[in-house]
N, C-alpha and C. Protein backbone atom coordinates (compact mmCIF):
# COMPACT_ATOMS: atom_id res chain seq x y z
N UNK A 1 121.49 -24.75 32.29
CA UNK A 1 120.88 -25.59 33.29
C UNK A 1 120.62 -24.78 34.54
N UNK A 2 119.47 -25.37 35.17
CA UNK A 2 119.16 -24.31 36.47
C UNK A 2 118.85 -24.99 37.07
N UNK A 3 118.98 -25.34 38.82
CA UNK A 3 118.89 -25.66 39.96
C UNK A 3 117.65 -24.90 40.37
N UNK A 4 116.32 -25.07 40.54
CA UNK A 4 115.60 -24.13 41.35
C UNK A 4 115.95 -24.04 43.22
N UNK A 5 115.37 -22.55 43.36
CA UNK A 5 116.42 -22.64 44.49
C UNK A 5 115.28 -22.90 45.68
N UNK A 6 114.29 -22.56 45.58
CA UNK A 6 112.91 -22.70 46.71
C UNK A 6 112.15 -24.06 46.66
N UNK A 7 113.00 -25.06 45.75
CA UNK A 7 111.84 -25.86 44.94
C UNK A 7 112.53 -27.88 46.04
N UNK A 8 111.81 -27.93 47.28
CA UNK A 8 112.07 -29.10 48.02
C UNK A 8 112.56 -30.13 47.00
N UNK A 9 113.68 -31.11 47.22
CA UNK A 9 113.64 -32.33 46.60
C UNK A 9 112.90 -33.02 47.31
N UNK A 10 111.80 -34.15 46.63
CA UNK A 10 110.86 -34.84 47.18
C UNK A 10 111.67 -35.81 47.33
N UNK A 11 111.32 -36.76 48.82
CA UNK A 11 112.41 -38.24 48.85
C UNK A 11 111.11 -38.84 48.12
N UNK A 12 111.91 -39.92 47.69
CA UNK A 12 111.17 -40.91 46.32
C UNK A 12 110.51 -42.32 47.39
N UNK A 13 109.03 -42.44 46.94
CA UNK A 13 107.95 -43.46 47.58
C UNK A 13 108.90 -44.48 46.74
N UNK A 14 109.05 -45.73 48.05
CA UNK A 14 109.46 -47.18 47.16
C UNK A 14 108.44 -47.77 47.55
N UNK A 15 108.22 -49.18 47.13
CA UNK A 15 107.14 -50.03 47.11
C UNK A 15 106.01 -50.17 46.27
N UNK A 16 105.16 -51.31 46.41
CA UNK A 16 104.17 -51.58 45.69
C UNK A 16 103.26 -51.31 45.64
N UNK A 17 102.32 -50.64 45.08
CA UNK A 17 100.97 -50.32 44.73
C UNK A 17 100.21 -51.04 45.77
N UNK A 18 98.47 -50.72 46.42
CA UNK A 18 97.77 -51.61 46.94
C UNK A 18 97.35 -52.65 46.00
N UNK A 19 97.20 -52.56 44.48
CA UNK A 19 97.33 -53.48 44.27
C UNK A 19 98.43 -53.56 42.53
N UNK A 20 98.69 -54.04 41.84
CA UNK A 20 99.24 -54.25 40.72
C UNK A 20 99.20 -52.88 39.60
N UNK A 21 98.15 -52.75 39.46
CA UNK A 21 97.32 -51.62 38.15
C UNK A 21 97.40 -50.39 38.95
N UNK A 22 96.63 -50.34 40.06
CA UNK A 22 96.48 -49.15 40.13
C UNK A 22 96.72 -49.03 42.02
N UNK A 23 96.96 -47.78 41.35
CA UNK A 23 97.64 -46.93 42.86
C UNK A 23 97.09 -46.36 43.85
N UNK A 24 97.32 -46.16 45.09
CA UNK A 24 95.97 -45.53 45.81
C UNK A 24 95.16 -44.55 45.75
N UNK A 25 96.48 -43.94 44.75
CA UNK A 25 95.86 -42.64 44.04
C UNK A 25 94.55 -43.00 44.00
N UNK A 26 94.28 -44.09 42.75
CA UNK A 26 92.89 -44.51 42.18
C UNK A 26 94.27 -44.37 40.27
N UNK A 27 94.84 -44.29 40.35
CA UNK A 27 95.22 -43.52 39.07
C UNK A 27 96.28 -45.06 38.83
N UNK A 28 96.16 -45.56 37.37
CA UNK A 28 97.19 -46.92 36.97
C UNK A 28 98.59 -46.95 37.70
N UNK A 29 98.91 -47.17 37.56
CA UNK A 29 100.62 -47.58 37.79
C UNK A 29 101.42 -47.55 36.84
N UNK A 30 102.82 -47.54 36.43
CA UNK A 30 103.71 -47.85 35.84
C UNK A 30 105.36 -48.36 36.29
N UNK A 31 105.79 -49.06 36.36
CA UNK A 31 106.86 -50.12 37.10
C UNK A 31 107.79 -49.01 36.53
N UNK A 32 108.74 -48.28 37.40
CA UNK A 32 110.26 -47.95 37.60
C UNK A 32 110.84 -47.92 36.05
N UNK A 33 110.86 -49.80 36.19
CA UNK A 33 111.93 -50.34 34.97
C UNK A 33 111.35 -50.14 33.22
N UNK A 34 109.86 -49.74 33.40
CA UNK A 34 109.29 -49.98 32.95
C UNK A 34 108.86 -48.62 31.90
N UNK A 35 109.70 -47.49 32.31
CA UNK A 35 109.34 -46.01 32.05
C UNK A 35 110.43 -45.79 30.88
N UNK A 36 109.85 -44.65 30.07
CA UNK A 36 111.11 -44.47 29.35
C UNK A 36 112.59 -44.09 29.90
N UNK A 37 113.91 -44.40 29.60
CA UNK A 37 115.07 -44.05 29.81
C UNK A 37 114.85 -42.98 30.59
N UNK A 38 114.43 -41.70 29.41
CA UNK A 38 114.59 -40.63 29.27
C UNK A 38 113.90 -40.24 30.42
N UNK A 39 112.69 -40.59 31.54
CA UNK A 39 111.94 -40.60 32.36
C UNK A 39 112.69 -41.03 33.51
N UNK A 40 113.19 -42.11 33.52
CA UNK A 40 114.49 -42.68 34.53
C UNK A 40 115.15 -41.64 35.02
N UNK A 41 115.68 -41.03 33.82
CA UNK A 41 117.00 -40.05 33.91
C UNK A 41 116.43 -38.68 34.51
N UNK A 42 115.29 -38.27 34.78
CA UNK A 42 114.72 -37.50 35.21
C UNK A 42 114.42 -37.39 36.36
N UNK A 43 113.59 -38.23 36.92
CA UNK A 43 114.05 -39.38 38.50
C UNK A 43 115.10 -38.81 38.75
N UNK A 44 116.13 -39.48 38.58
CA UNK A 44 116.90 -39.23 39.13
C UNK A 44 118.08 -38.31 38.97
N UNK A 45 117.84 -37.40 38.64
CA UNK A 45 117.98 -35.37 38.60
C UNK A 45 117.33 -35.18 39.77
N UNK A 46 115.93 -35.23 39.51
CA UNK A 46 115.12 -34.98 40.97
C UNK A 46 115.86 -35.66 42.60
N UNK A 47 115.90 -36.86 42.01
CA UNK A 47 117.05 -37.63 43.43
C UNK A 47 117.59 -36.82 43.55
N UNK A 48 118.53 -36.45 43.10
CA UNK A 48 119.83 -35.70 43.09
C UNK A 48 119.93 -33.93 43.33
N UNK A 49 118.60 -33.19 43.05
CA UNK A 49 118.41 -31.97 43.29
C UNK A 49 118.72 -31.11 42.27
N UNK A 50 119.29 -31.78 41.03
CA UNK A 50 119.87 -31.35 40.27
C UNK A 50 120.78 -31.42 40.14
N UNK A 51 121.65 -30.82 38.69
CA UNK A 51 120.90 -29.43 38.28
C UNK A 51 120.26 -30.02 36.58
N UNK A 52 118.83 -28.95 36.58
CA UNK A 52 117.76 -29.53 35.38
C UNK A 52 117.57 -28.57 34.35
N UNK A 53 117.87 -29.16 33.25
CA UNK A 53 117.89 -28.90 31.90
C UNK A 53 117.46 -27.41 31.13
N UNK A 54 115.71 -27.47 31.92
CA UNK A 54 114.90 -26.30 31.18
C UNK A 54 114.68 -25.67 32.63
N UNK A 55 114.28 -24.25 32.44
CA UNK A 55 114.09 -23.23 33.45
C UNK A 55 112.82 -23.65 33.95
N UNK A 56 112.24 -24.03 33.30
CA UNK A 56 111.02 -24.49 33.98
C UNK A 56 110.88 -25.73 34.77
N UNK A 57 111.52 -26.51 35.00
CA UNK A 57 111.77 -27.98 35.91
C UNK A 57 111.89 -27.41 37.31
N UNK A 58 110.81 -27.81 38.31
CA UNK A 58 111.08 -27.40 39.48
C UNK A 58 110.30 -26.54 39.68
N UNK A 59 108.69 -25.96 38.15
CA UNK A 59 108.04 -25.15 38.93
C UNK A 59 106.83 -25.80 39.40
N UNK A 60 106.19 -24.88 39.84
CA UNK A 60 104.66 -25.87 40.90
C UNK A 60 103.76 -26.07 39.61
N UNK A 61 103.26 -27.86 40.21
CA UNK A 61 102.36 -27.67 39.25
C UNK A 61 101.13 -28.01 39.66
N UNK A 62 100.69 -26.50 39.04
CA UNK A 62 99.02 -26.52 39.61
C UNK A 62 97.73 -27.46 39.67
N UNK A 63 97.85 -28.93 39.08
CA UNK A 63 97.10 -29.67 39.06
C UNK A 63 95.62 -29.48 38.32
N UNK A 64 95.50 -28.26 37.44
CA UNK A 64 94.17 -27.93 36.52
C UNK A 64 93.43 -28.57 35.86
N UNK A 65 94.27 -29.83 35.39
CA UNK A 65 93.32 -31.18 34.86
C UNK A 65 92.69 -31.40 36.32
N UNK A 66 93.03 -31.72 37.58
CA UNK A 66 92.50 -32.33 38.67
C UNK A 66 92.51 -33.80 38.45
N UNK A 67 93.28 -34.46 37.86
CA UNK A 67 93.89 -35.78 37.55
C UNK A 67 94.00 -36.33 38.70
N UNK A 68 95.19 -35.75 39.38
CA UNK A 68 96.43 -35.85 40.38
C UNK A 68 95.16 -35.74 41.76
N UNK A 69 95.72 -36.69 42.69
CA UNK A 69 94.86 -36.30 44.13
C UNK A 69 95.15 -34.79 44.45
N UNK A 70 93.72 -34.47 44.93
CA UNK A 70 93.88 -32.83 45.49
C UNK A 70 94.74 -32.51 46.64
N UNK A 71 94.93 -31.72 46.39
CA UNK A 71 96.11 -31.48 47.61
C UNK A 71 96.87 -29.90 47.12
N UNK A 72 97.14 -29.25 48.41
CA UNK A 72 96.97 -27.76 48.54
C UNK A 72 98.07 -27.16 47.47
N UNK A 73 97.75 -25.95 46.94
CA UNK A 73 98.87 -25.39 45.86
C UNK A 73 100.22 -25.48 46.34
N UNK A 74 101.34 -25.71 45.42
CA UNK A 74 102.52 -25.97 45.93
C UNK A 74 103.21 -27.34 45.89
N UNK A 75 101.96 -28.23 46.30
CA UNK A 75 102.50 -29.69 46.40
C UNK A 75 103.25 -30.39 45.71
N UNK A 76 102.82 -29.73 44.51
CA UNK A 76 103.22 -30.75 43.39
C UNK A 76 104.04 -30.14 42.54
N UNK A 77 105.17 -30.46 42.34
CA UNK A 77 105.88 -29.87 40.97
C UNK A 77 106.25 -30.78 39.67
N UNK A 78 106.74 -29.78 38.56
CA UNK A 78 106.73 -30.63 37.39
C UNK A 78 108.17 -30.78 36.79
N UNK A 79 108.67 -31.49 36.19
CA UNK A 79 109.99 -31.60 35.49
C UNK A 79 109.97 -32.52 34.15
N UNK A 80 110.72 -31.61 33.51
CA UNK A 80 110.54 -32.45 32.02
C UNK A 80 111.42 -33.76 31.43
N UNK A 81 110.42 -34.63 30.76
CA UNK A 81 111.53 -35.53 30.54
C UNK A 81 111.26 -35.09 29.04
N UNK A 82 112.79 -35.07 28.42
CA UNK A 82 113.17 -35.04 27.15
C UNK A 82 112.48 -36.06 26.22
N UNK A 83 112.30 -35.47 25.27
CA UNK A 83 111.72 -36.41 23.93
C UNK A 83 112.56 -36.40 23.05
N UNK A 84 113.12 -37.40 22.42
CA UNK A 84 114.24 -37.30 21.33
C UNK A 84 113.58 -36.94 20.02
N UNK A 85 114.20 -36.21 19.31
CA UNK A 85 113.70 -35.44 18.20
C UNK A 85 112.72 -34.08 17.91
N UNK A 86 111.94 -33.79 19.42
CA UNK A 86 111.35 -33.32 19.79
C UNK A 86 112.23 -31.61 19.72
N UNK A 87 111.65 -30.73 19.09
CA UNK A 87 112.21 -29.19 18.67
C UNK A 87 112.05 -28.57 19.74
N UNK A 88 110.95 -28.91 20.93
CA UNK A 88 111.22 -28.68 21.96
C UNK A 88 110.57 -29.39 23.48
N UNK A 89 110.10 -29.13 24.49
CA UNK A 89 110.28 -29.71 25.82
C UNK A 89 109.31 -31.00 25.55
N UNK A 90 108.66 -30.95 24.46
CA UNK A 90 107.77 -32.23 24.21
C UNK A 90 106.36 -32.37 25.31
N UNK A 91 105.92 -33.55 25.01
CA UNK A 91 104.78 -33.57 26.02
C UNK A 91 104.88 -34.28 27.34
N UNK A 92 105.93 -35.08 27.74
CA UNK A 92 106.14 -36.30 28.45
C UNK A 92 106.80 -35.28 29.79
N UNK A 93 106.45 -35.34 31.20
CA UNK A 93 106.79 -34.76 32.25
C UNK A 93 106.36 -35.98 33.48
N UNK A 94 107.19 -35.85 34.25
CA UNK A 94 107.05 -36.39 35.52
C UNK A 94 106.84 -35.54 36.57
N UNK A 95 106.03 -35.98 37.61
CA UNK A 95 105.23 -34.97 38.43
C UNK A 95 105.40 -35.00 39.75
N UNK A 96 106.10 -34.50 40.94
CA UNK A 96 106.75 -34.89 42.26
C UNK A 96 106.10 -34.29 43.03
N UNK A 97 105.16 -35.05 44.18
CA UNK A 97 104.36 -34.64 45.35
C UNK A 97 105.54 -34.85 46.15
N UNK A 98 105.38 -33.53 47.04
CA UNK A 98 105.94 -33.22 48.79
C UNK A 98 106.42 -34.34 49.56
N UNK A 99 105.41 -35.80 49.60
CA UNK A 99 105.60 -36.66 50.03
C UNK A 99 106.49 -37.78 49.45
N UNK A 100 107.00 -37.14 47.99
CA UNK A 100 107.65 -38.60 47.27
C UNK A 100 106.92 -39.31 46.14
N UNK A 101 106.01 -39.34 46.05
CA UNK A 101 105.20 -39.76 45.16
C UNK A 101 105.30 -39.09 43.84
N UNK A 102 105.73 -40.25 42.87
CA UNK A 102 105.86 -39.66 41.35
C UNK A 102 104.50 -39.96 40.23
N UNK A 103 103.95 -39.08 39.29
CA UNK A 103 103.22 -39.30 38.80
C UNK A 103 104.44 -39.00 36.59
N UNK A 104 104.00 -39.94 35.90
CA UNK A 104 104.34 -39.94 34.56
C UNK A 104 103.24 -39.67 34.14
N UNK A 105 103.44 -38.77 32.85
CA UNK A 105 102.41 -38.15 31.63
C UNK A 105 103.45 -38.37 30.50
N UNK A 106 102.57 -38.83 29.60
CA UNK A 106 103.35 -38.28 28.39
C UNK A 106 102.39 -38.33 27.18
N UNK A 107 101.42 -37.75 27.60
CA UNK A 107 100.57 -36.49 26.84
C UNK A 107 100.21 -35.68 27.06
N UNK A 108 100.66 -35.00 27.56
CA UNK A 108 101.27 -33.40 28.26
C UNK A 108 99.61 -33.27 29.16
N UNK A 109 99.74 -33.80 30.13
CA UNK A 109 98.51 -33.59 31.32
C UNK A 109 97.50 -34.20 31.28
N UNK A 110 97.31 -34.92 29.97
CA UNK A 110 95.69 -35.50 29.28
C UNK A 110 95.64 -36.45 30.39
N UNK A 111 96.66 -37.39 30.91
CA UNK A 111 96.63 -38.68 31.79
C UNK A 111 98.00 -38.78 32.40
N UNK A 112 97.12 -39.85 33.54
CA UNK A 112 99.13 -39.56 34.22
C UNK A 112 99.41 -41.47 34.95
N UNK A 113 99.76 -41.89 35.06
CA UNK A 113 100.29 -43.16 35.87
C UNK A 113 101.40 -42.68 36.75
N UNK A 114 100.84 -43.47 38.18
CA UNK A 114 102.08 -42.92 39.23
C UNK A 114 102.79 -44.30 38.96
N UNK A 115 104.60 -43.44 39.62
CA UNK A 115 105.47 -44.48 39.64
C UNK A 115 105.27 -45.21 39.95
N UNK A 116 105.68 -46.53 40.06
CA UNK A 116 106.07 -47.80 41.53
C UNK A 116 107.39 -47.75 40.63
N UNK A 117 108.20 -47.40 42.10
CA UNK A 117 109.30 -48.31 42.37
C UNK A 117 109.86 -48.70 42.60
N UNK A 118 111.65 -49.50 42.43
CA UNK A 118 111.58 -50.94 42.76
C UNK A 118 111.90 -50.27 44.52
């Protein structure tokens, strides 16, 4: 397990979407309670600063789909949520902007829904 050591913990956005579906992003939503476990438990690693699983949790992620609102290199980092059965890091990652704001994938970048939550 590794702690990155340069890598900010983002404080976590609470509240509700402008509206239900979708986020100001422009990008759907997905409710807190509503995420896999395994996504939960990831959350809150990140809360916590650690310490995370794979060496790679905690690096920047460059935003190359351009999914994610633009915003300058650095902003955004990635951390993996575990897939059970999965031989390895799987496709499912949660995505932490500077400001708190969480984005879920779990088809490794194809699409993403930001958190709400509670």
């Amino acid at each position: 397990m590794r702690t990155p050591a340069a890598t900010p913990t983002p404080s976590i956005t609470r509240g509700a979407p402008a509206t239900p579906t979708v986020a100001l992003s422009g990008l759907p939503t997905i409710q807190y309670d509503k995420l896999p476990v395994q996504a939960r438990d990831t959350i809150e690693l990140i809360q916590r600063g650690g310490p995370f699983p794979y060496r790679q949790d905690g690096a920047v992620f460059q935003n190359r789909e351009r999914l994610l609102p633009a915003r300058p290199n650095g902003y955004y980092h990635e951390y993996t949520v575990k897939t059970p059965g999965s031989p390895d890091r799987g496709a499912r990652r949660i995505i932490a902007g500077e400001k708190g704001e969480l984005y879920y994938t779990d088809d490794h970048y194809a699409s993403f829904r930001q958190v709400v939550m509670p």
